[in-house]
C-alpha atoms as a PDB file:
ATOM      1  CA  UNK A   1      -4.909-230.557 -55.298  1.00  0.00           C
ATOM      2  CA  UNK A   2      -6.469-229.640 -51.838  1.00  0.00           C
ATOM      3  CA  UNK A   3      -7.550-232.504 -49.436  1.00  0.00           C
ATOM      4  CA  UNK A   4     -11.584-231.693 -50.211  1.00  0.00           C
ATOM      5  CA  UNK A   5     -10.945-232.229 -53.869  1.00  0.00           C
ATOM      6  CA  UNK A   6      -9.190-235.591 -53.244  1.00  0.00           C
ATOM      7  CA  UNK A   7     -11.334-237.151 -50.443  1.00  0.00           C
ATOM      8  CA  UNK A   8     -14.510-235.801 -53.541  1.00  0.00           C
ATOM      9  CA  UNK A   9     -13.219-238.164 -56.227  1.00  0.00           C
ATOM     10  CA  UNK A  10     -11.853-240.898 -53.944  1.00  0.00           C
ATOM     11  CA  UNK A  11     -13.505-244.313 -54.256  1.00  0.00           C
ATOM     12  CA  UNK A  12     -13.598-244.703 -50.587  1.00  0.00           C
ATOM     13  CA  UNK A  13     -15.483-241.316 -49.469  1.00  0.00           C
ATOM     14  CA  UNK A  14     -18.829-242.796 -49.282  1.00  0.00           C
ATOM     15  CA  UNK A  15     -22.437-241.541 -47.307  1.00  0.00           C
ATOM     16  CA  UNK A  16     -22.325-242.965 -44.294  1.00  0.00           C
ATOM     17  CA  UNK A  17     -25.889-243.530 -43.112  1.00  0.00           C
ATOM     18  CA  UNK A  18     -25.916-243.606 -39.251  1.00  0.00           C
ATOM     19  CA  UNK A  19     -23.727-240.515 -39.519  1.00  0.00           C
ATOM     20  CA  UNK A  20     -25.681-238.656 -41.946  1.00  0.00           C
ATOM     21  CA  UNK A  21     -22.533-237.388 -43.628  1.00  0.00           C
ATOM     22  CA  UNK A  22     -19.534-238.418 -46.091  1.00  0.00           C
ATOM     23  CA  UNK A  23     -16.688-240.294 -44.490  1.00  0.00           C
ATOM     24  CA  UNK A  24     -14.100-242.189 -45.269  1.00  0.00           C
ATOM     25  CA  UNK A  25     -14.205-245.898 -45.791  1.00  0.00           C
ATOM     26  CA  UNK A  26     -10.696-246.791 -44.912  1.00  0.00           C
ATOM     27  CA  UNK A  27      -9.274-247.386 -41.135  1.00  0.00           C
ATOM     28  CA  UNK A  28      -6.842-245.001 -40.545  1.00  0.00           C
ATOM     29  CA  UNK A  29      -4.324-245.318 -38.017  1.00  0.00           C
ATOM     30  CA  UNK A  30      -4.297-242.629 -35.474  1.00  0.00           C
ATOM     31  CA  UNK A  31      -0.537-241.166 -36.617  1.00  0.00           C
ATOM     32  CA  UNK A  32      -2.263-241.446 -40.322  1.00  0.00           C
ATOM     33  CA  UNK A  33      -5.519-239.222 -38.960  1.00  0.00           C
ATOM     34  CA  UNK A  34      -2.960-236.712 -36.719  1.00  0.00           C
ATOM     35  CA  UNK A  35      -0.964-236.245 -40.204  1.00  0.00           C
ATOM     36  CA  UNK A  36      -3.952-235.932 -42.409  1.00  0.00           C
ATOM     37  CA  UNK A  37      -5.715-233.405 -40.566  1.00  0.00           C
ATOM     38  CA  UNK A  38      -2.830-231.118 -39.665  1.00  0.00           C
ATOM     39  CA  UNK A  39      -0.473-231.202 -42.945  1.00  0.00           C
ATOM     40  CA  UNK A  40      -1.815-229.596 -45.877  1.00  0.00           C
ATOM     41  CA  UNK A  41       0.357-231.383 -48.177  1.00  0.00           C
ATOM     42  CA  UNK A  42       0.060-234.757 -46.959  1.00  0.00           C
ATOM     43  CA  UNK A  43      -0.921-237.441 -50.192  1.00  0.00           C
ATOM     44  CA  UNK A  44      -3.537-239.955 -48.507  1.00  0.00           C
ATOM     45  CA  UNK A  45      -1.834-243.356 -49.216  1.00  0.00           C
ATOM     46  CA  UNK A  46      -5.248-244.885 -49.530  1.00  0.00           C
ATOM     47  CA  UNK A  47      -6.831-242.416 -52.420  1.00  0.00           C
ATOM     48  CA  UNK A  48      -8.252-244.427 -55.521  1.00  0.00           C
ATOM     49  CA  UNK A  49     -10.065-242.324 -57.938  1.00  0.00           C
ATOM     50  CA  UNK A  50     -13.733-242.961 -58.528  1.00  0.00           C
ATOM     51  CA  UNK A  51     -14.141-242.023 -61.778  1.00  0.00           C
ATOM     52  CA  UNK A  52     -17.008-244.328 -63.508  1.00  0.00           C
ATOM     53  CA  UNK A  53     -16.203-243.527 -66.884  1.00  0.00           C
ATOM     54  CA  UNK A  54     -13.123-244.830 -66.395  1.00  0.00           C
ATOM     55  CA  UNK A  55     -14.755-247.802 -65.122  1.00  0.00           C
ATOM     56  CA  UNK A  56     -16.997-248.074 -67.836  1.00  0.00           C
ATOM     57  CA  UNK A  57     -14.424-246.797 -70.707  1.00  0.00           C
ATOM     58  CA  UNK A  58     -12.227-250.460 -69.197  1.00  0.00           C
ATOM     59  CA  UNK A  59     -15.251-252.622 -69.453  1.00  0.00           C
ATOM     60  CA  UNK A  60     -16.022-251.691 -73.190  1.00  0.00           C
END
């Protein structure tokens, strides 16, 4: 699973209005950000997957 595809699904990558982009909800530390950007398979602690149905398929 590639970063993109995680930070897509994650509950916390959300538009960001005075940046006009997607960005991350969560505060991450600066040796967090360093190891984010620069390993390729580095597993965000912070990823929750935003999947409604499964939301929806829980409330039911």
């Amino acid at each position: 699973m590639t970063k993109a595809s995680c930070c897509d699904t994650c509950t916390y990558y959300i538009y960001d209005d005075d940046y006009e982009c997607y960005t991350c909800d969560r505060d991450l530390d600066e040796d967090e950000m360093v190891r984010f950007m620069t390993d390729h398979s580095y597993q965000c602690p912070y990823y929750r997957c935003g999947d409604e149905y499964r939301v929806v398929h829980k409330q039911m």
